[in-house]
Every structure is written in structure tokens, then in C-alpha cells.
Protein backbone atom coordinates (compact mmCIF):
# COMPACT_ATOMS: atom_id res chain seq x y z
CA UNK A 1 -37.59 -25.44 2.90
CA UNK A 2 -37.35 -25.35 -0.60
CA UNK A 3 -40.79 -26.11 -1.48
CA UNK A 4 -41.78 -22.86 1.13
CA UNK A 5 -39.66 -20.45 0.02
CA UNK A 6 -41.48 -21.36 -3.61
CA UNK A 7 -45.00 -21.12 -2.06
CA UNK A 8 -44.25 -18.08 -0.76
CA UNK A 9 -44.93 -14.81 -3.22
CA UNK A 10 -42.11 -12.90 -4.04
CA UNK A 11 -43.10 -9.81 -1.94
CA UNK A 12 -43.35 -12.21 0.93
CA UNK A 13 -39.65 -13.09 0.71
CA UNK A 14 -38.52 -9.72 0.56
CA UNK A 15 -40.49 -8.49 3.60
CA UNK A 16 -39.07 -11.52 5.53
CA UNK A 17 -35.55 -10.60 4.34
CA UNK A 18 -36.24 -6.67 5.61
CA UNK A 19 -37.42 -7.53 8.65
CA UNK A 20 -34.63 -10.01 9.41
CA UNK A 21 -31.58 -7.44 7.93
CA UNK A 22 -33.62 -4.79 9.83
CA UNK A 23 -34.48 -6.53 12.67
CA UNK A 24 -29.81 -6.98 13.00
CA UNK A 25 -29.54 -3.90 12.77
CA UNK A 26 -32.33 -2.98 15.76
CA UNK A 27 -30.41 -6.13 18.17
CA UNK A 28 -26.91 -4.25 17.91
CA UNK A 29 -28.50 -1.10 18.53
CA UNK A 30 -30.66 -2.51 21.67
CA UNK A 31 -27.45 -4.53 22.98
CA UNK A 32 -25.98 -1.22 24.08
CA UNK A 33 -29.03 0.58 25.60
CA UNK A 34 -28.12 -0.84 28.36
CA UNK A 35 -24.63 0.63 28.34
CA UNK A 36 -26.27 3.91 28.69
CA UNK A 37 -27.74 5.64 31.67
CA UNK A 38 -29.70 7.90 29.34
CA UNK A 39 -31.69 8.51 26.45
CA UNK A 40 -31.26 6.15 23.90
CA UNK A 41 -33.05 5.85 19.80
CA UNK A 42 -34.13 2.34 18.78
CA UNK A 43 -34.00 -1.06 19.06
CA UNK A 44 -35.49 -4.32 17.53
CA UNK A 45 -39.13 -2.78 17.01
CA UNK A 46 -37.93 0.56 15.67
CA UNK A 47 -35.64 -0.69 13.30
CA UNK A 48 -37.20 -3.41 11.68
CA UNK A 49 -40.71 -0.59 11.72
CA UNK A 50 -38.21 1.78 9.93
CA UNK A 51 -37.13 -0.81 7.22
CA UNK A 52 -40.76 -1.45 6.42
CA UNK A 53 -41.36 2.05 6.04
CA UNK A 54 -38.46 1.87 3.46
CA UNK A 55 -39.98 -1.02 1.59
CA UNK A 56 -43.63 0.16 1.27
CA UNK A 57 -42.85 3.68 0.23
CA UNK A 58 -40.39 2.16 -2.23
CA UNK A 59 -43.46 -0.50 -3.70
CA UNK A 60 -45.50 2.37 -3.81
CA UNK A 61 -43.30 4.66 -5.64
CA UNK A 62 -42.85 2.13 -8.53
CA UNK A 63 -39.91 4.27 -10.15
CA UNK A 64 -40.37 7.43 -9.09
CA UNK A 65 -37.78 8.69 -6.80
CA UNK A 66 -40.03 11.64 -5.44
CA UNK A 67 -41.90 9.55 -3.04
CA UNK A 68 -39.26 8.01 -1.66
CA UNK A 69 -37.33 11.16 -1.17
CA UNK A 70 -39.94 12.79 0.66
CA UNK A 71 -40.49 9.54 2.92
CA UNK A 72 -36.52 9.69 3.63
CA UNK A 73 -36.82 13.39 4.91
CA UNK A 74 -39.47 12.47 7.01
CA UNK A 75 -38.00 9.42 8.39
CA UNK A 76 -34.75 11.81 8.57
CA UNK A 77 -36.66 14.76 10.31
CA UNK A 78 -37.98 12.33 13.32
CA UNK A 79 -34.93 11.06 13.86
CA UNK A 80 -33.49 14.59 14.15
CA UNK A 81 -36.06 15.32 16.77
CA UNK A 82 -34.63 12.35 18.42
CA UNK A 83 -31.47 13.45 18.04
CA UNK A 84 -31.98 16.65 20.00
CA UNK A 85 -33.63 15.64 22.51
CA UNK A 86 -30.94 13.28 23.47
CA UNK A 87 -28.62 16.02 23.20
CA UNK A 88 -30.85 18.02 26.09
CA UNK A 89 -30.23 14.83 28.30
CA UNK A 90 -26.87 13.97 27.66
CA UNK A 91 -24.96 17.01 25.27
CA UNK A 92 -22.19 14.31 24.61
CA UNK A 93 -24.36 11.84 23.14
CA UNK A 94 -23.59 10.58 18.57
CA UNK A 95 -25.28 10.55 16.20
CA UNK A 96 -24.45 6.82 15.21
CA UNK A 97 -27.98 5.69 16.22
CA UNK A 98 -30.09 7.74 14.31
CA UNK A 99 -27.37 7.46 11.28
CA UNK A 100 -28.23 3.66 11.63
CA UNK A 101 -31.92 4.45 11.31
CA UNK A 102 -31.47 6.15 7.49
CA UNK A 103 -29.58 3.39 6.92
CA UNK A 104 -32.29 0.79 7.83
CA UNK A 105 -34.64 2.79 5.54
CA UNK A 106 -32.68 2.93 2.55
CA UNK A 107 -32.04 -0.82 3.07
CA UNK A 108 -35.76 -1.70 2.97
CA UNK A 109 -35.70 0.65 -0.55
CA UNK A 110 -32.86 -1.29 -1.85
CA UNK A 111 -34.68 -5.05 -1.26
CA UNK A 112 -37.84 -3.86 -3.21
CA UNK A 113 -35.68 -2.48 -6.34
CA UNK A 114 -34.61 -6.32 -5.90
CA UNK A 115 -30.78 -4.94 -5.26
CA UNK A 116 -30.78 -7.54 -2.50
CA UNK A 117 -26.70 -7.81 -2.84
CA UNK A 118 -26.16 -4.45 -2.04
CA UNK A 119 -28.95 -4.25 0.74
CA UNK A 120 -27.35 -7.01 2.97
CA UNK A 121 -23.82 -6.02 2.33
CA UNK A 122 -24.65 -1.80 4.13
CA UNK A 123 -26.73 -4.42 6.53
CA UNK A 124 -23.40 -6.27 7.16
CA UNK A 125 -20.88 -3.36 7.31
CA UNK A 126 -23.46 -0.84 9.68
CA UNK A 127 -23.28 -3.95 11.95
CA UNK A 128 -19.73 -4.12 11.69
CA UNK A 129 -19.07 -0.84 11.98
CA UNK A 130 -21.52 -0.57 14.82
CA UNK A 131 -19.89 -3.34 17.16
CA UNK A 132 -16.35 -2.47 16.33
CA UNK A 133 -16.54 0.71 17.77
CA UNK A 134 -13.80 0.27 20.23
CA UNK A 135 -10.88 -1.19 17.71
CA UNK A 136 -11.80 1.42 15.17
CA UNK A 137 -11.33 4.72 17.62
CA UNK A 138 -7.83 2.98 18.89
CA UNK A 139 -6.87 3.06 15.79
CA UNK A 140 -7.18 6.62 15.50
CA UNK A 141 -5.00 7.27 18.55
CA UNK A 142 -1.86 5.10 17.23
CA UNK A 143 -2.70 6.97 13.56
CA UNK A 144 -1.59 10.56 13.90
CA UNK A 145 -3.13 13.23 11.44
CA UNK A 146 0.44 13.10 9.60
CA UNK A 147 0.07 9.60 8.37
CA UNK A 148 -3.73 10.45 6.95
CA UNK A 149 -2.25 12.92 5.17
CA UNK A 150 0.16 10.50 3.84
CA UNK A 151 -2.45 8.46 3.12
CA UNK A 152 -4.59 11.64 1.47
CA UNK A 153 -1.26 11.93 -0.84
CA UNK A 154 -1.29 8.27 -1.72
CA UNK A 155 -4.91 9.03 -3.41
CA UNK A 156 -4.22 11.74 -4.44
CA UNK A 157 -1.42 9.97 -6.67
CA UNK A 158 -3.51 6.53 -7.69
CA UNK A 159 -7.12 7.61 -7.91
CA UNK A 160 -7.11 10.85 -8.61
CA UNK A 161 -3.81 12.22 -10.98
CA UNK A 162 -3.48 8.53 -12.56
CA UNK A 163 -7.11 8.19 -14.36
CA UNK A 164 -7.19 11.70 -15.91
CA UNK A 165 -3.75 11.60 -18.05
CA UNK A 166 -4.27 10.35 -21.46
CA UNK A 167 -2.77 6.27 -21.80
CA UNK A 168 -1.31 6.96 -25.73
CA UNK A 169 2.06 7.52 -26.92
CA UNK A 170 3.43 10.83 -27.99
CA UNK A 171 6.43 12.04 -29.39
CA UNK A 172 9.75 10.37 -31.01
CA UNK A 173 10.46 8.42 -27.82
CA UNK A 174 7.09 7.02 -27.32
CA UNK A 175 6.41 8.35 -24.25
CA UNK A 176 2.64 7.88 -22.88
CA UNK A 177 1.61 9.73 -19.66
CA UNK A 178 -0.38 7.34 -18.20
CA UNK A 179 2.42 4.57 -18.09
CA UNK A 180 4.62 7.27 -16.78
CA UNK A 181 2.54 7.86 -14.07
CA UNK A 182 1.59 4.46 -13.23
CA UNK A 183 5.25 3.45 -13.15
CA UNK A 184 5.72 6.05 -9.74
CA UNK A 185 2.38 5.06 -8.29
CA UNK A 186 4.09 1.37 -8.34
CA UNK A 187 7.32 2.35 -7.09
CA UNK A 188 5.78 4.58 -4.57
CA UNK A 189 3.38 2.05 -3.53
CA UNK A 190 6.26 -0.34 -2.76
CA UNK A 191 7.77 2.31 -0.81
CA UNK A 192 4.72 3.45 0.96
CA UNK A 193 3.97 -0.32 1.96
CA UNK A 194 7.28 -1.14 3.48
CA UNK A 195 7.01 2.65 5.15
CA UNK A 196 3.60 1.89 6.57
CA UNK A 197 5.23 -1.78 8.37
CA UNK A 198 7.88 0.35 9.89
CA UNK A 199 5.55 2.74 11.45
CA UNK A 200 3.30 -0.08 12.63
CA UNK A 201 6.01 -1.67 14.17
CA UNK A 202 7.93 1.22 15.29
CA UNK A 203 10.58 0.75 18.37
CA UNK A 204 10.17 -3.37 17.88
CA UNK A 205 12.47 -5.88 16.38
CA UNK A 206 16.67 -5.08 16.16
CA UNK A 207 18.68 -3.93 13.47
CA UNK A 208 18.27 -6.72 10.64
CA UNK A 209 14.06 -5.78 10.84
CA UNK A 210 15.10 -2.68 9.99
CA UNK A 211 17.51 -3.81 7.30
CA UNK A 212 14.85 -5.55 6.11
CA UNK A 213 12.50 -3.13 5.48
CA UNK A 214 14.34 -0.54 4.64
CA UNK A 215 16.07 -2.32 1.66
CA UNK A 216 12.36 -2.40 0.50
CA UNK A 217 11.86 1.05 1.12
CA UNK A 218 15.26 1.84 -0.69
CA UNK A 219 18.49 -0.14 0.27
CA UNK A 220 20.54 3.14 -1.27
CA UNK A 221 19.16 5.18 2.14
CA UNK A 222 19.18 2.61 4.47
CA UNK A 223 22.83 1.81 3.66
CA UNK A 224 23.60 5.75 4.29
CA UNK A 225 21.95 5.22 7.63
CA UNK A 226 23.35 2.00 8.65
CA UNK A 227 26.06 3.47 7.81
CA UNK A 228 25.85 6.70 10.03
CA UNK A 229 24.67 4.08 12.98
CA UNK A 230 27.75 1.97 12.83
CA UNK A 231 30.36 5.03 12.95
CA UNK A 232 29.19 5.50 16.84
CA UNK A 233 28.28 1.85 17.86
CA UNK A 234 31.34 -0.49 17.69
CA UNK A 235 29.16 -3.05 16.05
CA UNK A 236 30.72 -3.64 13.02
CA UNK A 237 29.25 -7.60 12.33
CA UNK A 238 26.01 -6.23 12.96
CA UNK A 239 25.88 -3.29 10.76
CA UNK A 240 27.57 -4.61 7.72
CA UNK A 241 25.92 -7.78 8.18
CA UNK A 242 22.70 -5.78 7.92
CA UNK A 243 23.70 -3.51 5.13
CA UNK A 244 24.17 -6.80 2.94
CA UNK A 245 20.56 -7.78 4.07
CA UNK A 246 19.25 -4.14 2.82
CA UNK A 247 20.75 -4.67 -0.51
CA UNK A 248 19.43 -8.65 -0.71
CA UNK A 249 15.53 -7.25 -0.32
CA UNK A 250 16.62 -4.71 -3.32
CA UNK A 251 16.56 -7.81 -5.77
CA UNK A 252 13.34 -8.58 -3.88
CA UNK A 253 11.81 -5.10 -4.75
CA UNK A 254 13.39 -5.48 -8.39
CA UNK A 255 11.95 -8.76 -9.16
CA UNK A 256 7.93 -6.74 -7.57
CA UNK A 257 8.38 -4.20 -9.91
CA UNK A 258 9.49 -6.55 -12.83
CA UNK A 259 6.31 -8.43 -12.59
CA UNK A 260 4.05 -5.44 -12.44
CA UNK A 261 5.63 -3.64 -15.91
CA UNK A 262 7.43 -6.73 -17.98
CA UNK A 263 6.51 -10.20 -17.84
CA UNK A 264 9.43 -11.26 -20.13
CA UNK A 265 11.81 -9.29 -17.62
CA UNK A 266 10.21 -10.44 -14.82
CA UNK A 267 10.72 -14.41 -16.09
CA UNK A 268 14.36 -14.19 -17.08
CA UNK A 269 15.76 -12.40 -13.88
CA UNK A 270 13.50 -13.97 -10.94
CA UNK A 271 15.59 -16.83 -10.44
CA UNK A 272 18.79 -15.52 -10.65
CA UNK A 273 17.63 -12.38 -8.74
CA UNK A 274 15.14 -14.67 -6.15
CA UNK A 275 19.07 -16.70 -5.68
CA UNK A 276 20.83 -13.40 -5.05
CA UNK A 277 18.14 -12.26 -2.12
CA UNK A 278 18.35 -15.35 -0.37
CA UNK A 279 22.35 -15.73 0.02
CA UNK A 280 22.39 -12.01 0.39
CA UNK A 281 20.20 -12.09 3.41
CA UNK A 282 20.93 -15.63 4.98
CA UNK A 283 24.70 -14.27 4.33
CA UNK A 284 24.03 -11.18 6.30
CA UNK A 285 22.17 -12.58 9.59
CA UNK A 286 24.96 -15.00 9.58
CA UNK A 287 27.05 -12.63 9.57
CA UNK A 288 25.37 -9.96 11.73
CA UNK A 289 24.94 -12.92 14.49
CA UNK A 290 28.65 -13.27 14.93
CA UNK A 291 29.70 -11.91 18.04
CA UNK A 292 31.81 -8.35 18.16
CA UNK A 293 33.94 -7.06 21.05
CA UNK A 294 31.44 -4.35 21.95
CA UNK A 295 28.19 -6.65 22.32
CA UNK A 296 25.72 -4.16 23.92
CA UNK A 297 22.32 -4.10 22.50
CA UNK A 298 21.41 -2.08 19.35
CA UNK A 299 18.10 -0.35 19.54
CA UNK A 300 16.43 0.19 15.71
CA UNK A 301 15.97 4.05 15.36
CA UNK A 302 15.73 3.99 12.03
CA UNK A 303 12.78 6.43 10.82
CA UNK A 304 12.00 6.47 7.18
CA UNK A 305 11.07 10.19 5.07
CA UNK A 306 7.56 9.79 3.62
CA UNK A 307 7.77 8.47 0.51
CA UNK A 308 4.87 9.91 -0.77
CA UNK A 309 5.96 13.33 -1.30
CA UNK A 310 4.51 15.02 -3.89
CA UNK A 311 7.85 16.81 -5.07
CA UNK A 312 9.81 13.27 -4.53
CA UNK A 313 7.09 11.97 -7.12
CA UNK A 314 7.67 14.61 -9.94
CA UNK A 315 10.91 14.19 -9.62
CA UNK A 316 10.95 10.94 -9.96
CA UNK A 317 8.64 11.27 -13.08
CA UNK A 318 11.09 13.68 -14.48
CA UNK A 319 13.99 10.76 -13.91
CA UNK A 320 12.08 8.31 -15.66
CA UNK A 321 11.92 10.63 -18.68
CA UNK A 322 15.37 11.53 -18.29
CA UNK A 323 16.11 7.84 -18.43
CA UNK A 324 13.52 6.68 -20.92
CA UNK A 325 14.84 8.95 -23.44
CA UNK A 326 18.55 8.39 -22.29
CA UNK A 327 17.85 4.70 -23.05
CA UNK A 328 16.30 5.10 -26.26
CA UNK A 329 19.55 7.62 -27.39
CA UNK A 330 21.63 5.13 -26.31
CA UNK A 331 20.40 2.09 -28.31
CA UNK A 332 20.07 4.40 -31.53
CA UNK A 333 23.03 5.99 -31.25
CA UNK A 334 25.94 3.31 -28.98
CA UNK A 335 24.23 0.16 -29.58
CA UNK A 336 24.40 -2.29 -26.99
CA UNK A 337 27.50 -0.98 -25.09
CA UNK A 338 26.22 2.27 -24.77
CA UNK A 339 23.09 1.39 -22.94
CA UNK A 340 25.34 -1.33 -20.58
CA UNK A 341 27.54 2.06 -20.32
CA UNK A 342 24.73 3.92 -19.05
CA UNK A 343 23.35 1.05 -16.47
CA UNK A 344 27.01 1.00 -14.68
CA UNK A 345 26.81 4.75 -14.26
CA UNK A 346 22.85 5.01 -13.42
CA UNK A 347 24.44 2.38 -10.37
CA UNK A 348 25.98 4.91 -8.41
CA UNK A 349 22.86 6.83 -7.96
CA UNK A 350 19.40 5.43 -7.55
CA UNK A 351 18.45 2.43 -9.91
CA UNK A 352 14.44 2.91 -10.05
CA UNK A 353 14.42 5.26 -12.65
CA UNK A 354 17.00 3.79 -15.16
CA UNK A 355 15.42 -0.08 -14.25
CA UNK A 356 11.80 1.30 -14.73
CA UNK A 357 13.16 2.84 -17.84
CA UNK A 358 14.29 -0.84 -19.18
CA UNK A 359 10.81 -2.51 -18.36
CA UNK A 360 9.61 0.52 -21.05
CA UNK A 361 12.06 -0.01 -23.53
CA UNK A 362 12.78 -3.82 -23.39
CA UNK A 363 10.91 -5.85 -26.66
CA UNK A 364 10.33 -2.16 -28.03
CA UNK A 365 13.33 0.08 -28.42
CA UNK A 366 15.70 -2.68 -26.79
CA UNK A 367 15.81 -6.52 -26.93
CA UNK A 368 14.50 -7.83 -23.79
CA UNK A 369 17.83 -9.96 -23.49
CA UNK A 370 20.31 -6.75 -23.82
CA UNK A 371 17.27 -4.99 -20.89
CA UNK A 372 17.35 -7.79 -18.84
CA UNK A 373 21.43 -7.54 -18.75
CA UNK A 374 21.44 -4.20 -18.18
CA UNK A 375 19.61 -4.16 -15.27
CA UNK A 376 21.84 -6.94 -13.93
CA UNK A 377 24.37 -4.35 -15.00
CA UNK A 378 22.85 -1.39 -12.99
CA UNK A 379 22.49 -3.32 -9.75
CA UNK A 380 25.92 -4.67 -9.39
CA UNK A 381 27.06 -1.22 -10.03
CA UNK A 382 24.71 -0.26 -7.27
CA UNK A 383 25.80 -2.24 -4.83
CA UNK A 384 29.46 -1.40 -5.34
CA UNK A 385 28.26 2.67 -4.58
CA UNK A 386 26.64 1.58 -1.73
CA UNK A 387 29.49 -0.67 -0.48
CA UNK A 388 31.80 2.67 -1.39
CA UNK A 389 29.23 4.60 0.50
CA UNK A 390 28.98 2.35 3.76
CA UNK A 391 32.79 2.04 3.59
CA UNK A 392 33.20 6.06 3.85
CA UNK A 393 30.63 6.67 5.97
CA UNK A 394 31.22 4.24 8.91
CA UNK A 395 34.12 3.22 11.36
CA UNK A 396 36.81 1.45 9.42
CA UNK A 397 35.98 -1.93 10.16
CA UNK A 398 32.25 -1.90 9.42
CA UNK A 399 33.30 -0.18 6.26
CA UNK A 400 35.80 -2.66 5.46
CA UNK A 401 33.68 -5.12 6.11
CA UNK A 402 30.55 -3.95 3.97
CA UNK A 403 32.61 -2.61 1.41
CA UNK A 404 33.99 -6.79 1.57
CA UNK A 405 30.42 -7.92 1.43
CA UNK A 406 28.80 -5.44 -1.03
CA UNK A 407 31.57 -5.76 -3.84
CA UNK A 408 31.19 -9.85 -3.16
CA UNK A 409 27.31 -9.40 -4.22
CA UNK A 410 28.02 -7.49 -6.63
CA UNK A 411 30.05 -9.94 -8.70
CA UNK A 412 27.57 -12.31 -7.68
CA UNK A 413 24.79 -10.39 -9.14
CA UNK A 414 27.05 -10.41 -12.49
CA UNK A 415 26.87 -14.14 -13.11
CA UNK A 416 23.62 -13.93 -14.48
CA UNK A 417 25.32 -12.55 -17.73
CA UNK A 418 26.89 -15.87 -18.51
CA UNK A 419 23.07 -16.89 -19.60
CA UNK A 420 21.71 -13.70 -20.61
């Protein structure tokens, strides 16, 4: 086979290699003619005559586009008279056919200019996206035009805000745009992930699912709704069992966001904090799974706020500022106790920003060893709010009981201090 494809001359091999990536393309297309009682463009002579058509005008051309322009609008205008008269037969028929045709043209261009990579891959993903027709439009009727939006916002945050601001320092505090901004596409990514999993799996799975995934969306909010839940359900095992397991995937969203921004951070606290998720949520099923007076099933109605808001991403920005220059105040100005004083108080609200803030500052305007304490600091005092929060907001004995639980992690989460 070898000692062919060697005998062969090199124009010979890429005609073969049309013909057979055009001659794919023409099979899918000829498969499904006979789904249709009408009118229908192509099939495995027209394609594979179309990538031809692609090739020569391309080896004919050398490197002038003009030639092969012209041969594309020609191709292009045949296929439009195609187009409509398959329209006057059947006025609900696509276009995907005749799309599939330019394709096959510009695929015979690309295996002259020797761009054979890029030729098979469109030859792969037309066929792809040819046959998977039916999975692809059910997606769009579980997708509603709210979450492509969401979606649209996402990119609008990552690809399009995030490459244009300047990555330099300015100012006393050292503050550079780009890091700024990359530091709420991360959180907001995190967010957005664990926000996408509870749409997908919307109405499914019991309270601790959505413990779960909301204490990776933020543990601060699912702990107010937990919370709110367990004041009407007489479940109070359940709920405070779960609120533990929200605040146990926090350390797990912690420890993400470490290794993204601070690999020194990220090594000293993932064991301790890795420890703390799994007693935090084995500790909570356990706990959840013991059985209550009231035992009637709890449906999960827990729907999270998009956290790809625009506004809810300035603001955030403006917190990590806040918080980056708090930081660096502190150090200067309190030493050590005054930035441990800050993490306790940053606790009661939400964490991110003041924890984002340390990956910044730790090794620069802090010692990695006083940023990695802090942040041990700032989640213990987090989980104590939340336990506070959970304890006013729900029946007595869930809030007892989470209050119990939350102030137990809490200390927990402290021990790391003894090595720090």
C-alpha cells in the first residue's frame, strides 16, 4: 500500500482524497432522499462532481483568489436555482442540502492548497452535523431563548470584554485590569457551570443534589434557601443535614479557584480544605438520612438567579477592588492582625471577593503563609454567618441543628492554623 500511494503523483492522491471526502458527504445526503416524497438536491454523483469542480478551479487559479471566487458564485447560483425550485414543490423544504454543496466545493479548494487537515475536519463535522439532525433540534426545545442569552452573556464576559483590557499594573495598589477581569470570568464560570447542571437536571434528584450544587453555585444562598424550605417542612435532619453539605462543596469551590489564580495557595490549603469537604458532606448525608417525625418526601425546588448578570459581574469587580486595596491597607498599615481582622469580618458576607483578593496579594503584598491563613480565617467566619443565618431563618430545630453543625465546621476549618 505503501509502495502505491508512492507511485502515485501527488495530484493523484489529492483527487482520490476529494472524491472520497466528497463522495461522504453525497452518501449522507442520498441516505435521506428517500425520506422525502419530493424534490430533493444531490447525492453521491453530485457531490463528489461538485468537489472536483472545487479542486480544478483551485489548480487552475494557482494563487489567485479571483477564479475561485467566481467558480464559488457559480456553483452558489445553481444551487440557488435548485433551491427554488424545491421551494415551488414543497415551500417547507431547507436549505441544508444545497449549504452542503458550497461546502463540498470549498473542500475540494482546501485539498489543492494542501490544507488537507482542515478539509477533512468541515468533511467530518457537515457529516456530523448532517446525521445528527434530530438530537441537535431537541436540544433546542429543552434550551429556552433565556438560557442562550445566558449563554450570549457568558461570551460576552470571556471572549469579548476579557481580551481588550490592558494585562499591566497601574496605580499604588498594583491593580491590572485584565487579572481583574479574569478573576470574575473564573468565579462566574464556576457559578455558571454548577447553574447550567441544575437546569439540566431540573425537578430530579432530592434535597442533598441540590445542596450539592448549590454550595458550588454559592453555599451563602443556598443556605438562605434551605433555610426558607425547612421553616414550612418539618424536616429538620434533612435540611440542616443538607445545609452542612452546601457549605462542604464551598471548600470544594475554594480549593477550584485556588488552583486557577495561586499555585502556592492552592498547595498549602487542598488537603486540609479537600479533608474539610469530605467530613462536611459524608457528615451531612449521614445526617440528612436520619429519620424525622414528619418523613414525607421533599421535592428539590430550588431554582438558582443567573449568575451571569452583567450588573452581578461589575459589582463583583468593584468588590474585588474594594478588597484588593482593603488588603493591601491592611498589611501596610495593621500588619498581620489587621488583615486576619478583615477576613473574620469579610465572613459574614460573601467570601469570593476578599479570598480572590488573597490569591492577588499572597507572595506580593502578603506572605503566602499569613494569605493562606486568612482565608482559613474568612471561611470559618463564613460558615458561622451562615449557621447564624440558617438558625434565624428556619424552624427552631433545623436552626438549632445547623447552627450545631455549621459552628462545628467552622472550628474544624480553624485547625489548619496549627500548621500554617
Amino acid at each position: 500500500m505503501s509502495n502505491l500511494y508512492h507511485l502515485l503523483p501527488p495530484e493523484a492522491v489529492k483527487i482520490l482524497l476529494v472524491l472520497f471526502l466528497s463522495f461522504l458527504m453525497g452518501l449522507e445526503r442520498e441516505s435521506h432522499k428517500g425520506d422525502a416524497n419530493h424534490y430533493a438536491f444531490g447525492g453521491v454523483r453530485t457531490f463528489p462532481l461538485i468537489g472536483l469542480i472545487g479542486y480544478a478551479l483551485a489548480f487552475l487559479a494557482g494563487d489567485q483568489l479571483l477564479p475561485l471566487t467566481i467558480g464559488f458564485a457559480v456553483v452558489g447560483g445553481f444551487l440557488l436555482v435548485s433551491f427554488r425550485h424545491k421551494l415551488s414543490v414543497s415551500p417547507t423544504s431547507g436549505v441544508t442540502s444545497e449549504i452542503a454543496g458550497l461546502a463540498t466545493y470549498l473542500i475540494g479548494a482546501l485539498v489543492q492548497h494542501d490544507q488537507i487537515w482542515i478539509a477533512t475536519t468541515l468533511s467530518v463535522a457537515g457529516i456530523l452535523l448532517l446525521e445528527l439532525k434530530e438530537a441537535l433540534e431537541s436540544i433546542t426545545e429543552r434550551v429556552g431563548p433565556g438560557e442562550v442569552f445566558t449563554l450570549t452573556k457568558f461570551l460576552l464576559l470571556a471572549a469579548v470584554i476579557l481580551p481588550v483590557l490592558p494585562n499591566q499594573e497601574f496605580g499604588r495598589f498594583a491593580i491590572n485590569p485584565f487579572k481583574t477581569w479574569l478573576i470574575v470570568v473564573a468565579v462566574s464560570s464556576v457559578s455558571y457551570g454548577s447553574y447550567v447542571i441544575q437546569r439540566a437536571t431540573k425537578n430530579q434528584g432530592g434535597i442533598e443534589l441540590a445542596a450539592i450544587l448549590g454550595g458550588a453555585y454559592s453555599s451563602t444562598v443556598t443556605t438562605f434557601v434551605l433555610a426558607k424550605r425547612a421553616a414550612t417542612e418539618n424536616r429538620p435532619h434533612l435540611f440542616s443535614g443538607a445545609t452542612l453539605i452546601a457549605s462542604g462543596m464551598m471548600y470544594l469551590r475554594l480549593t477550584a479557584l485556588l488552583l486557577l489564580f495561586n499555585r502556592a495557595l492552592f498547595l498549602k490549603l487542598a488537603p486540609p480544605f479537600g479533608v474539610l469537604a469530605v467530613l462536611a458532606g459524608v457528615t451531612g448525608l449521614l445526617w440528612s438520612k436520619v429519620p424525622d417525625k414528619d418523613q414525607h418526601e421533599v421535592s428539590r425546588q430550588f431554582e438558582p438567579a443567573n449568575p451571569l448578570e452583567l450588573r452581578a459581574a461589575f459589582l463583583f469587580a468593584l468588590l474585588f477592588l474594594v478588597m484588593l486595596i482593603a488588603t493591601h491597607l491592611a498589611v501596610t498599615y495593621l500588619g498581620k492582625l489587621g488583615v486576619f481582622s478583615l477576613a473574620g469580618v469579610m465572613g459574614l458576607t460573601d467570601v469570593d471577593p476578599f479570598i480572590m483578593g488573597m490569591t492577588q496579594a499572597a507572595g506580593e503584598a502578603t506572605a503566602v503563609q499569613i494569605a493562606a491563613s486568612a482565608i482559613v480565617i474568612a471561611a470559618s467566619s463564613n460558615n458561622i454567618a451562615k449557621g447564624l443565618y440558617a438558625y434565624g431563618m428556619s424552624d427552631r430545630k433545623t436552626g438549632r441543628f445547623s447552627l450545631s453543625l455549621l459552628v462545628g465546621l467552622a472550628v474544624l476549618g480553624l485547625t489548619p492554623l496549627l500548621w500554617l
